[in-house]
Structures are given as structure tokens and as C-alpha cells.
C-alpha atoms as a PDB file:
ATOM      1  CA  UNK A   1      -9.012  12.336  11.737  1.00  0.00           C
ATOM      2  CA  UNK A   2     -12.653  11.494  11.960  1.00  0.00           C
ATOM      3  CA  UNK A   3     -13.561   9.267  14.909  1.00  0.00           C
ATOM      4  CA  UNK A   4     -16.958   8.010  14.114  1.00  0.00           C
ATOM      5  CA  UNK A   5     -20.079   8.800  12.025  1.00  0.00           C
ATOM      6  CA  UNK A   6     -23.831   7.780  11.726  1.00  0.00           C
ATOM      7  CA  UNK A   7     -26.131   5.913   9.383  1.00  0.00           C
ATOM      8  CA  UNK A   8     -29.759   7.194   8.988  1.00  0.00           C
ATOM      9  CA  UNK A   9     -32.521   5.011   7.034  1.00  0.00           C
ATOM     10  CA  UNK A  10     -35.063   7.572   5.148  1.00  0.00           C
ATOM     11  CA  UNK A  11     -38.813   6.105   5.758  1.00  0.00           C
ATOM     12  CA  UNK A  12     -41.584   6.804   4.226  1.00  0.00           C
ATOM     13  CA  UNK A  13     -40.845   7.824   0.192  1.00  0.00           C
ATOM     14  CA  UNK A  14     -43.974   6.356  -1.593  1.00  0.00           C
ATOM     15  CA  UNK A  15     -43.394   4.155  -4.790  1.00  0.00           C
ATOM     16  CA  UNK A  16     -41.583   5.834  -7.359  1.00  0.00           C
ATOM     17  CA  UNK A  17     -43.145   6.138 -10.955  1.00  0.00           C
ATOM     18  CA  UNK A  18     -41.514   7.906 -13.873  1.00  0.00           C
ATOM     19  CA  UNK A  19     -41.291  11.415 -13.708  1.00  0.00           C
ATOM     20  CA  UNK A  20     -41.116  11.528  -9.755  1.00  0.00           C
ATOM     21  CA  UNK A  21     -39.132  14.535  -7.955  1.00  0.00           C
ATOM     22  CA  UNK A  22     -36.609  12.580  -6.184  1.00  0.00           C
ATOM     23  CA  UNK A  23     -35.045  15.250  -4.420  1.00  0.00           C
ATOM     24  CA  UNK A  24     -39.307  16.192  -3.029  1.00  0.00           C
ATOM     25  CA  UNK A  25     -39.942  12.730  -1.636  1.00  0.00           C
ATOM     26  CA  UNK A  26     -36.274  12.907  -0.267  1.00  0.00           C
ATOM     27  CA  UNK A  27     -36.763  15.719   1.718  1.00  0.00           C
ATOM     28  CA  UNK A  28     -40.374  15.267   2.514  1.00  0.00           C
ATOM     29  CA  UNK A  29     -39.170  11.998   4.432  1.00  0.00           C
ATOM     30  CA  UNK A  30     -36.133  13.689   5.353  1.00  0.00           C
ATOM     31  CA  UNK A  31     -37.018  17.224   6.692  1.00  0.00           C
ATOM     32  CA  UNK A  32     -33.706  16.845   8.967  1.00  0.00           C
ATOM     33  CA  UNK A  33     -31.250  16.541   5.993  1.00  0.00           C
ATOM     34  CA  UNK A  34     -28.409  18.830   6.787  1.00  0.00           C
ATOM     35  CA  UNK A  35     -25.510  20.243   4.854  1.00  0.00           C
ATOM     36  CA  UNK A  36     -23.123  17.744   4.613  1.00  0.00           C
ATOM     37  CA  UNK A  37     -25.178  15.083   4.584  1.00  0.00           C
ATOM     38  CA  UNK A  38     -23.875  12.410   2.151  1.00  0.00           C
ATOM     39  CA  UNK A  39     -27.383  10.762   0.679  1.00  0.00           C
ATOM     40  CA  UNK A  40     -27.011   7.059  -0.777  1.00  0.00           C
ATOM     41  CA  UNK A  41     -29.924   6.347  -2.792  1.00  0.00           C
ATOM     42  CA  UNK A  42     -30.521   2.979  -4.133  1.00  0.00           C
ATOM     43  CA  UNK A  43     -30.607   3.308  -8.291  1.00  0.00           C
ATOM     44  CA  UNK A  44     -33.725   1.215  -8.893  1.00  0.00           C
ATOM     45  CA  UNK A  45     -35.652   4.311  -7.581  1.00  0.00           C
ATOM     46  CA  UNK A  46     -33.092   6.707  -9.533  1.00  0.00           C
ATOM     47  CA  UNK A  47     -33.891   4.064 -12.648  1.00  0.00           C
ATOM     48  CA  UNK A  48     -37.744   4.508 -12.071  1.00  0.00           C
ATOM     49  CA  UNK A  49     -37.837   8.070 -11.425  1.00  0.00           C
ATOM     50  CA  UNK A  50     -35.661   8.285 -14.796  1.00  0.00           C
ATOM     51  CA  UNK A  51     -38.005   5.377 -16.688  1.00  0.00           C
ATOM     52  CA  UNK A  52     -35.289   3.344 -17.223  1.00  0.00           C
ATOM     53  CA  UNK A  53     -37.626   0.652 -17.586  1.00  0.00           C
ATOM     54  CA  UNK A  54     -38.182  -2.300 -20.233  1.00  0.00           C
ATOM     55  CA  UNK A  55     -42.129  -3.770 -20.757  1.00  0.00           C
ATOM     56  CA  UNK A  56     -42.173  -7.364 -20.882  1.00  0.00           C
ATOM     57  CA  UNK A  57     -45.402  -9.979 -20.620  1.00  0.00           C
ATOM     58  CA  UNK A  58     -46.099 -11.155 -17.129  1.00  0.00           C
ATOM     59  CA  UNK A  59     -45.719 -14.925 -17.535  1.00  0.00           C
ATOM     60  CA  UNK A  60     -44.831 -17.615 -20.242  1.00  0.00           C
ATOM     61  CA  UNK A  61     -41.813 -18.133 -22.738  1.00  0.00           C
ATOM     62  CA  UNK A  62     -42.703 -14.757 -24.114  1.00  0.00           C
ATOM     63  CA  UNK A  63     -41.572 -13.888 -20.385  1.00  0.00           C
ATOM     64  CA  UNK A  64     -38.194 -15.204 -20.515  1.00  0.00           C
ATOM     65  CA  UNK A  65     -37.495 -14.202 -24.041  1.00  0.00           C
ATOM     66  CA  UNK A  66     -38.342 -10.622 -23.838  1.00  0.00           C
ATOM     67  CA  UNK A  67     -35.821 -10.442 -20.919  1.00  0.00           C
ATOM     68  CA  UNK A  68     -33.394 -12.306 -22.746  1.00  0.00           C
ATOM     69  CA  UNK A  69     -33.623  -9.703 -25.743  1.00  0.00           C
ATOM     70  CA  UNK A  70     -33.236  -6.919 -22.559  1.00  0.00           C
ATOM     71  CA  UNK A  71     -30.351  -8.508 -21.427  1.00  0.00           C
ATOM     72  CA  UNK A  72     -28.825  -8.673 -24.697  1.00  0.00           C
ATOM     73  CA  UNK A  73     -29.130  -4.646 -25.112  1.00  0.00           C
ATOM     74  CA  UNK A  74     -27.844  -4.101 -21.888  1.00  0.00           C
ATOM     75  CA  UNK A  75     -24.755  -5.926 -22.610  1.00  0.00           C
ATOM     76  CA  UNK A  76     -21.265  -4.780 -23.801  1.00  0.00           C
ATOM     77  CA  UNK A  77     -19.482  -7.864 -23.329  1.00  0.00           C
ATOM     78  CA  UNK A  78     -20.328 -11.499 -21.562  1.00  0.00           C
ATOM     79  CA  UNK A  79     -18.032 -12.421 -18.841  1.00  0.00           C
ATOM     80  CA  UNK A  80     -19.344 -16.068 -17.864  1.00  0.00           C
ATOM     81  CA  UNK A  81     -22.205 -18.116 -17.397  1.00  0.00           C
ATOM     82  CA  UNK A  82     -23.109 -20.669 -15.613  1.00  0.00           C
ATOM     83  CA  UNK A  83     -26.767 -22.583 -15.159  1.00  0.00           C
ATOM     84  CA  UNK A  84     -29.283 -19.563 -15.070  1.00  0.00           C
ATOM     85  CA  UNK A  85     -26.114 -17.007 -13.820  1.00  0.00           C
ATOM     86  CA  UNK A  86     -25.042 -15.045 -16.473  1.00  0.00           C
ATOM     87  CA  UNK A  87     -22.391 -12.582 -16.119  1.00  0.00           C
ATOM     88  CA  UNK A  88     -22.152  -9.455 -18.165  1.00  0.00           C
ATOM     89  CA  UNK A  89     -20.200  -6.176 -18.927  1.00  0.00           C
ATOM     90  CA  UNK A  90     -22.502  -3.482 -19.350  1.00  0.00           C
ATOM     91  CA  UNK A  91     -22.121  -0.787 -21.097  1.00  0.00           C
ATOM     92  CA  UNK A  92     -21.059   1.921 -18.583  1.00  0.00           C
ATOM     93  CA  UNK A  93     -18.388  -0.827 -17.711  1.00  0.00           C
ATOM     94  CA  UNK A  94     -19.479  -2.587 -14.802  1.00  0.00           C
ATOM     95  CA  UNK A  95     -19.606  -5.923 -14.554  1.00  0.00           C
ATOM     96  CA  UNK A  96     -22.877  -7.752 -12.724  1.00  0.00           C
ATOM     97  CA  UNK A  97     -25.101 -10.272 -12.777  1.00  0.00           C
ATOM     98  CA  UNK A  98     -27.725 -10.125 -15.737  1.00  0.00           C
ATOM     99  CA  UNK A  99     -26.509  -6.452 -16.238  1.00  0.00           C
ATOM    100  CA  UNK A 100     -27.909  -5.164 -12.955  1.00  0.00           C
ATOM    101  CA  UNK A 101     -31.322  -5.765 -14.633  1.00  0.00           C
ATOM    102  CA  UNK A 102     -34.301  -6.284 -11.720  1.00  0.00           C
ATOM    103  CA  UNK A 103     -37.580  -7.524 -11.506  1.00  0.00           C
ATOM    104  CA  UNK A 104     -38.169  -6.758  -7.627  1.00  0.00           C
ATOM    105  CA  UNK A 105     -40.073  -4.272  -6.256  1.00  0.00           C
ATOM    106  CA  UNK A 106     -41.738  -3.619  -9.456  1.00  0.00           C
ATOM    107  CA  UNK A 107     -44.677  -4.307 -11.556  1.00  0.00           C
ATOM    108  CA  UNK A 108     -44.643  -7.810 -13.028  1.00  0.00           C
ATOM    109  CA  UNK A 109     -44.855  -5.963 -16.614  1.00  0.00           C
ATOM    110  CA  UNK A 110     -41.547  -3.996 -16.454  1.00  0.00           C
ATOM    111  CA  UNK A 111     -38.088  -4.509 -15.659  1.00  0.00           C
ATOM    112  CA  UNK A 112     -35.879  -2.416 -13.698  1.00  0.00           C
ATOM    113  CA  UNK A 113     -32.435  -1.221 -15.520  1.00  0.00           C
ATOM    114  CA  UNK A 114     -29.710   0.480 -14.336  1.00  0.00           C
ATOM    115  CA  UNK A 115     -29.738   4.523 -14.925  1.00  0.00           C
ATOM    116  CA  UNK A 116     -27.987   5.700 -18.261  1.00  0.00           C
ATOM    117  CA  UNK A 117     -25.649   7.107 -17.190  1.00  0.00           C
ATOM    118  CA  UNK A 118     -25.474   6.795 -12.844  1.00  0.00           C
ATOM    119  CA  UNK A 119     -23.126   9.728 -12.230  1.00  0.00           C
ATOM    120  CA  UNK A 120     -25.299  12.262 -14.250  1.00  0.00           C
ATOM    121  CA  UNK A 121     -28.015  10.773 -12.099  1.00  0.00           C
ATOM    122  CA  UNK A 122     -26.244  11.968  -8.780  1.00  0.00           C
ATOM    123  CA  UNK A 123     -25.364  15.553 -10.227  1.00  0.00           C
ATOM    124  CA  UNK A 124     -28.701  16.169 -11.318  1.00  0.00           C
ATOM    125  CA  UNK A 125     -30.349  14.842  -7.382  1.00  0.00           C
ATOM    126  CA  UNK A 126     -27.172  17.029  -5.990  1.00  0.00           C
ATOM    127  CA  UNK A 127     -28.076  19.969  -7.877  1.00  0.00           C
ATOM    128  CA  UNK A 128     -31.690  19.636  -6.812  1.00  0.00           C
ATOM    129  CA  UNK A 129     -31.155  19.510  -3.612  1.00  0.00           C
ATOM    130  CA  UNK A 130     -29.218  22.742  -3.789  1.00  0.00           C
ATOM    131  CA  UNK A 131     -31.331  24.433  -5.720  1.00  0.00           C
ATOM    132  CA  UNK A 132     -34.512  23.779  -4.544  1.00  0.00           C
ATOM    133  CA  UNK A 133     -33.880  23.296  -0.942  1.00  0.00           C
ATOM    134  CA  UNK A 134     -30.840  25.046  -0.137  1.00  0.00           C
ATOM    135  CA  UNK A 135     -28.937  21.797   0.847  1.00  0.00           C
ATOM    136  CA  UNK A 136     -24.949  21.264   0.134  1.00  0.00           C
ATOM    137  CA  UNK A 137     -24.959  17.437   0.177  1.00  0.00           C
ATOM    138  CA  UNK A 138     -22.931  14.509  -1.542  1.00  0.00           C
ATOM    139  CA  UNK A 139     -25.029  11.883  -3.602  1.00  0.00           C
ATOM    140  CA  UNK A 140     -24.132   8.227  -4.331  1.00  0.00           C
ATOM    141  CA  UNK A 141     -26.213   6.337  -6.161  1.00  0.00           C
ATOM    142  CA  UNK A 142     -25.843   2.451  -5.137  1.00  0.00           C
ATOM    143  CA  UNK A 143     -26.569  -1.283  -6.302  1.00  0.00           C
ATOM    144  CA  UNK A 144     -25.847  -4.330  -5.336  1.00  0.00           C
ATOM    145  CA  UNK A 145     -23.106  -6.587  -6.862  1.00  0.00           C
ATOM    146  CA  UNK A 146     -21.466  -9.696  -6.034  1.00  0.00           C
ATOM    147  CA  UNK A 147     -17.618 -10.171  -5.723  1.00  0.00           C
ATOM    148  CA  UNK A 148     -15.302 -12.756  -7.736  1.00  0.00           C
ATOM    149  CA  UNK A 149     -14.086 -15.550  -5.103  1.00  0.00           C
ATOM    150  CA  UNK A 150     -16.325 -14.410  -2.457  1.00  0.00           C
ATOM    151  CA  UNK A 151     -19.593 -15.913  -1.399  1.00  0.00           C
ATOM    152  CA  UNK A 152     -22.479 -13.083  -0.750  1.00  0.00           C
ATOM    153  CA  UNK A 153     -23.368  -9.397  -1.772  1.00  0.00           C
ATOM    154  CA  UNK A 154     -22.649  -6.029  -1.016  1.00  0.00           C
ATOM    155  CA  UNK A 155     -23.713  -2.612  -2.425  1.00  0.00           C
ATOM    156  CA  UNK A 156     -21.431  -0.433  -3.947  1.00  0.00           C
ATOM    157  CA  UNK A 157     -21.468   2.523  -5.815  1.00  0.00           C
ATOM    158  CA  UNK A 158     -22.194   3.081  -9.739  1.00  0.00           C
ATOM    159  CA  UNK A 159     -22.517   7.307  -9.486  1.00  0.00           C
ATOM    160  CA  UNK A 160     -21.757  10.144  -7.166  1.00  0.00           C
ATOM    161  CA  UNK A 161     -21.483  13.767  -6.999  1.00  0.00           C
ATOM    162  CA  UNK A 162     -19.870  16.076  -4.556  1.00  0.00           C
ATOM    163  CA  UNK A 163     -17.841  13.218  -3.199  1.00  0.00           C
ATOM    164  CA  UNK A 164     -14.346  12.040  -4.432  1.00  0.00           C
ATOM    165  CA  UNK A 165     -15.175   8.062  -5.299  1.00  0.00           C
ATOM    166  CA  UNK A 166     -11.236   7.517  -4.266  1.00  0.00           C
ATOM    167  CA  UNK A 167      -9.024   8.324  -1.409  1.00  0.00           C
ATOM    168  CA  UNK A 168      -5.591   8.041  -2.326  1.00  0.00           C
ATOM    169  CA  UNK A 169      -3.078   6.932   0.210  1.00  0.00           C
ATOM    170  CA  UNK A 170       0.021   6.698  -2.703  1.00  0.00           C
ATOM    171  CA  UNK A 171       2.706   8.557  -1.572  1.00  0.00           C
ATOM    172  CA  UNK A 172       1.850   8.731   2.374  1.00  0.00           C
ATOM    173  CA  UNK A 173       4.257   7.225   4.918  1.00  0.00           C
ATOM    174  CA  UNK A 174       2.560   4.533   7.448  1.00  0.00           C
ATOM    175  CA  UNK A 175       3.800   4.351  11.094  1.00  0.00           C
ATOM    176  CA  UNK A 176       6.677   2.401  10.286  1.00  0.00           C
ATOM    177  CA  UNK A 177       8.093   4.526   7.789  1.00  0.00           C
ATOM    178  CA  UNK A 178       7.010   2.466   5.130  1.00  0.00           C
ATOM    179  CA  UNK A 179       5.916   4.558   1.998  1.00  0.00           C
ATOM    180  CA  UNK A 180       2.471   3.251   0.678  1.00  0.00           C
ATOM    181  CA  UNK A 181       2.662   2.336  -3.310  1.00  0.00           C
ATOM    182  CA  UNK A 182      -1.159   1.214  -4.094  1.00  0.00           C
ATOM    183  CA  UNK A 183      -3.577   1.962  -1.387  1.00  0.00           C
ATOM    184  CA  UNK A 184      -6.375   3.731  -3.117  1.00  0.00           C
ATOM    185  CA  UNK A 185      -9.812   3.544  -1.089  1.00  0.00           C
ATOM    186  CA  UNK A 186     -12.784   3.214  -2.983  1.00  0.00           C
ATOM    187  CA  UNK A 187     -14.632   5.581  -0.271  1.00  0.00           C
ATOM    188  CA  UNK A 188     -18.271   5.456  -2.588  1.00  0.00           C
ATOM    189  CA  UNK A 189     -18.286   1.620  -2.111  1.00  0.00           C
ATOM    190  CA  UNK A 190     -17.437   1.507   1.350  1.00  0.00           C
ATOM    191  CA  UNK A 191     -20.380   4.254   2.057  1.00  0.00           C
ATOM    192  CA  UNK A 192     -23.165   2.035  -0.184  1.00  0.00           C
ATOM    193  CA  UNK A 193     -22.134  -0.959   1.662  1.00  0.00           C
ATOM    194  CA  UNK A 194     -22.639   0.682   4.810  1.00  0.00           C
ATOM    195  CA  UNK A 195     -25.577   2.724   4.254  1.00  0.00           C
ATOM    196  CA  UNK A 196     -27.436  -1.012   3.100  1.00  0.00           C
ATOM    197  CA  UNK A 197     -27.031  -2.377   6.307  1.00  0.00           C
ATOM    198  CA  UNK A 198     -30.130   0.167   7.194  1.00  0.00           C
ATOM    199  CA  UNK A 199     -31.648   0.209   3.765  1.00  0.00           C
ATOM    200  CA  UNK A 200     -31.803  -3.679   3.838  1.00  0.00           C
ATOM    201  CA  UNK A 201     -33.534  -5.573   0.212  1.00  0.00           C
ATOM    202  CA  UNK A 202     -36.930  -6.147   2.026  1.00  0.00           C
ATOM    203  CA  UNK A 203     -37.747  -2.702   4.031  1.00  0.00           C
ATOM    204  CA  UNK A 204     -38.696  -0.263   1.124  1.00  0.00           C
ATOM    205  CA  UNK A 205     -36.077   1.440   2.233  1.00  0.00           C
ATOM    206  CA  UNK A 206     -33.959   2.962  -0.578  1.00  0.00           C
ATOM    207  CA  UNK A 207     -32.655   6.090   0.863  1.00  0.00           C
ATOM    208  CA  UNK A 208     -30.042   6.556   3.585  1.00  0.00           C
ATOM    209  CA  UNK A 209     -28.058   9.279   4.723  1.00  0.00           C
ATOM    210  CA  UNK A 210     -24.158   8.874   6.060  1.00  0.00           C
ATOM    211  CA  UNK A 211     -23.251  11.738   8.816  1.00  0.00           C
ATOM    212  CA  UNK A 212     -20.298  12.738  10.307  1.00  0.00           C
ATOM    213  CA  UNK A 213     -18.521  11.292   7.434  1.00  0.00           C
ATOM    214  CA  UNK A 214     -17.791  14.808   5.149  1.00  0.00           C
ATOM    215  CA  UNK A 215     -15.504  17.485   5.690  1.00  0.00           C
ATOM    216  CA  UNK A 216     -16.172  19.471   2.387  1.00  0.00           C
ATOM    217  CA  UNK A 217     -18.681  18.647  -0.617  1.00  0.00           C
ATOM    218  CA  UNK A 218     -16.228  19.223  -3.951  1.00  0.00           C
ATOM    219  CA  UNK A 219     -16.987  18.158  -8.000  1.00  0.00           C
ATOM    220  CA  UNK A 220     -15.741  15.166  -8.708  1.00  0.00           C
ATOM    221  CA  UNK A 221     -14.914  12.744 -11.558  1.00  0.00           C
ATOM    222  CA  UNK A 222     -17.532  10.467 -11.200  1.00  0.00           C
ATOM    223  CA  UNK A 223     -17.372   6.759 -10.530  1.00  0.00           C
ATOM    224  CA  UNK A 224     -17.512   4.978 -13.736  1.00  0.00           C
ATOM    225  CA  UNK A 225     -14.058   7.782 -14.983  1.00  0.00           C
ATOM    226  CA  UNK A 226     -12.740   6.808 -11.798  1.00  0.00           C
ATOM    227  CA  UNK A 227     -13.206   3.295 -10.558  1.00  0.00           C
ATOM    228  CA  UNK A 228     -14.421   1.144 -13.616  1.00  0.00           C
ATOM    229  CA  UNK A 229     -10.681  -0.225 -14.712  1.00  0.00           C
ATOM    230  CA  UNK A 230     -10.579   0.046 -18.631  1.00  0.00           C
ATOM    231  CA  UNK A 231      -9.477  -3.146 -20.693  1.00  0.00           C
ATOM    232  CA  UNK A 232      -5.472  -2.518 -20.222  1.00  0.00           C
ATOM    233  CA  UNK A 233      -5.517  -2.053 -16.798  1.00  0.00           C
ATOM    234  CA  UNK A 234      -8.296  -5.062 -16.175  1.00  0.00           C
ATOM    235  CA  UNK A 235      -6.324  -8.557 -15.352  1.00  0.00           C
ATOM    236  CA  UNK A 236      -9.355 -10.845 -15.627  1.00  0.00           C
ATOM    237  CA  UNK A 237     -11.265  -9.607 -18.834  1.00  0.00           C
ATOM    238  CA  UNK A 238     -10.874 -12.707 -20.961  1.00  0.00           C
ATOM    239  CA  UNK A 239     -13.654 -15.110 -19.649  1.00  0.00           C
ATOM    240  CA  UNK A 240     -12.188 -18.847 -19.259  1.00  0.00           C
ATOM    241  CA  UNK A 241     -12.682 -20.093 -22.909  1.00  0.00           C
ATOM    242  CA  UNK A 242     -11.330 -16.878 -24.073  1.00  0.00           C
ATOM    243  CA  UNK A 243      -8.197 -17.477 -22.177  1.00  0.00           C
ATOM    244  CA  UNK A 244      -8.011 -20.954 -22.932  1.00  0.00           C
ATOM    245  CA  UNK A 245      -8.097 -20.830 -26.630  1.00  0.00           C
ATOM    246  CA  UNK A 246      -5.858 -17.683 -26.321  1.00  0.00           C
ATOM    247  CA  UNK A 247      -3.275 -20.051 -24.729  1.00  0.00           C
ATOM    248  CA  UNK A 248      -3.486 -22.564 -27.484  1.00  0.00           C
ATOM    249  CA  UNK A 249      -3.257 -20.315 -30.441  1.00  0.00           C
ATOM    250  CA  UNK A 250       0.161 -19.149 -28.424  1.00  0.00           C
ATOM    251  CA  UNK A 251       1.223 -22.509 -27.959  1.00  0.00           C
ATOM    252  CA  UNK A 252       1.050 -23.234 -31.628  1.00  0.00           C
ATOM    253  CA  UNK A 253       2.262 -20.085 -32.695  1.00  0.00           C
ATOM    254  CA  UNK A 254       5.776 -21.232 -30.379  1.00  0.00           C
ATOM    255  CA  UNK A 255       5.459 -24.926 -31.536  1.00  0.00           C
END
């Protein structure tokens, strides 16, 4: 039983270009990291560091249609759109707003996309850490998403390393003697979410570190293995029109 924990913000990591030692600038603004430490780093820096970047011009229709060819690469499947919102399935499986593609906190001329492939990206920071600095710490990489039938934002996680993305309750017995069938907590999400509330979208903040928190660093699955649902499992993967004309065609087909 774990009765409480603390949130650090990291200040003081530089812009990132491509190419940049992540787990260096880490460290350097973090010479207090400890084993244990679980280290939520925002992915725009993890895309940047990477060069998961796009060029496009700096103004004009040129502008708009470059990112619209972006946005079309980035996509595995649309969801919905509506006015400018448009609602996509990338291709590690998430589903976000304009495929998690940014253009904050960056140079007018590029685009920010999400890392390849976000639970490499926490391995390879984990193992850095370790190996260059002697630290045994858990990595999540985070971004920030919005939620079907709920107004606002909150970070969660698209990688990790040396943290289990889900703590399964299946199988326990609650006070009662009830036996729970479904609880699964999505632990990853629930540390991005908290570890924004120091990071913050304005601060140039896009490290934090969650203490108190992490009994044991262990392998792990990943999250996109673990927590993206695949199409059998996923209730709501027909967008409205979809489902619409999927009703009618069954309609006929009973008529």
C-alpha cells in the first residue's frame, strides 16, 4: 500500500534539435534523479530529438496544403470530422486530433509528429539512463489527447519502459466480498496526466519526474501491445456514416 508520492517539474533543458542526448539534458537539469524515479517526458521533445519532423512553408495555401498532405501520411484510418477538427487513427493505433501532429513550440517551417514508434522511444531513454548514468528508472513518454463525451484534455501515455502500462485488479476480492471482473488501471495514463499538472502547455516544461510511486522497475509490453484496443475488441470504430449506411445495407438485406 503506497500512501502518497511526489511530482517534480525538470527546469532548465534547452530547445531540443535533432540529434540531442535526451537522457544529457535530462540529467543535467536533473542531477537529483534517483533510482526509481519514474521520468514522464513529453514526446514532442522525444519527436525532435528523434527528427520526427515534416518541412512545410511558413504561410499561405501552400501552408495548409502541405499539412494536409502530412496529415494524410500520418493517418491509418479517419474517425470524424467536424469544421476544422479532424479526427484520425494513426498508425500506431491511437486515435487523436489531426494525428497528434503539432505546430507549437516549434519553428514555423516544421511540424511536430509523434515518435515512430513511442515505446522504442522510452527503452532507448531507459537504457540511457542506465547506461550512461547508472540510473534504474521507468520512462513514459506522454501527449495530450482529448476524450469522447468529455469536454477538455488530459495527457496520457503513448510509450513506456520499465513500467507495467496496466494494473490488473481481475480476479481480486473488494471489501465486500465482491470479486472484481474488469478493473484494469491504465497506471501510464494516470502518471502523464499527473505529471502535466507541473509540466503545464506554456512553461517549457516537458520533463517531470513521479516519486514515491515505484516499487520495482521490470520490462514491460509497451503501451501501444497493451492499451491500444485492436478492431474486435474496439466498440466505436465505425465513424457515424459508417454505421449508418452499415445499418441500412442490414435493413435491406432483412427486408
Amino acid at each position: 500500500m503506497i500512501d502518497g508520492y511526489s511530482v517534480h517539474a525538470v527546469r532548465g533543458i534547452p530547445d531540443v534539435q535533432p540529434g540531442d542526448d535526451l537522457a544529457k539534458l535530462i540529467v543535467g537539469a536533473a542531477p537529483w534523479l534517483a533510482d526509481g524515479d519514474i521520468v514522464v517526458v513529453t514526446s514532442k521533445i522525444v519527436s525532435k530529438s528523434e527528427g520526427a519532423l515534416a518541412s512545410v512553408p511558413v504561410g499561405g495555401p501552400e501552408r495548409e496544403a502541405a499539412r494536409e498532405q502530412v496529415l494524410r501520411s500520418q493517418t491509418a484510418r479517419p474517425v470524424a470530422t467536424r469544421g476544422h477538427t479532424r479526427i484520425v487513427q494513426t498508425h500506431h493505433g491511437f486515435v487523436m486530433a489531426s494525428a497528434g501532429i503539432d505546430n507549437s513550440n516549434v519553428d514555423r517551417s516544421q511540424l511536430v509528429l509523434l515518435p515512430v514508434d513511442p515505446d522504442a522511444s522510452a527503452r532507448a531513454l531507459r537504457d540511457a539512463l542506465r547506461e550512461q548514468y547508472g540510473l534504474d528508472v521507468a520512462v513514459v513518454v506522454s501527449d495530450t489527447m482529448g476524450r469522447p463525451w468529455r469536454n477538455g484534455l488530459t495527457d496520457v501515455a503513448l510509450g513506456c519502459a520499465g513500467i507495467e502500462p496496466l494494473r490488473d485488479h481481475r480476479g481480486e476480492t473488494d471489501p465486500y466480498g465482491n470479486e472484481l471482473q474488469i478493473t484494469q488501471m491504465a497506471v501510464v495514463d494516470e502518471l502523464a496526466a499527473a505529471a502535466e499538472l507541473v509540466k503545464g502547455k506554456v512553461d517549457r516544461v516537458p520533463v517531470a519526474v513521479v516519486r514515491g510511486l515505484l516499487t520495482s522497475t521490470r520490462d514491460s509490453n509497451g503501451v501501444v501491445p497493451t492499451l491500444v484496443r485492436d478492431a474486435e475488441h474496439d466498440l466505436f470504430s465505425l465513424g457515424t456514416a459508417e454505421a449508418r449506411e452499415l445499418g441500412r445495407a442490414e435493413a435491406l438485406g432483412q427486408g
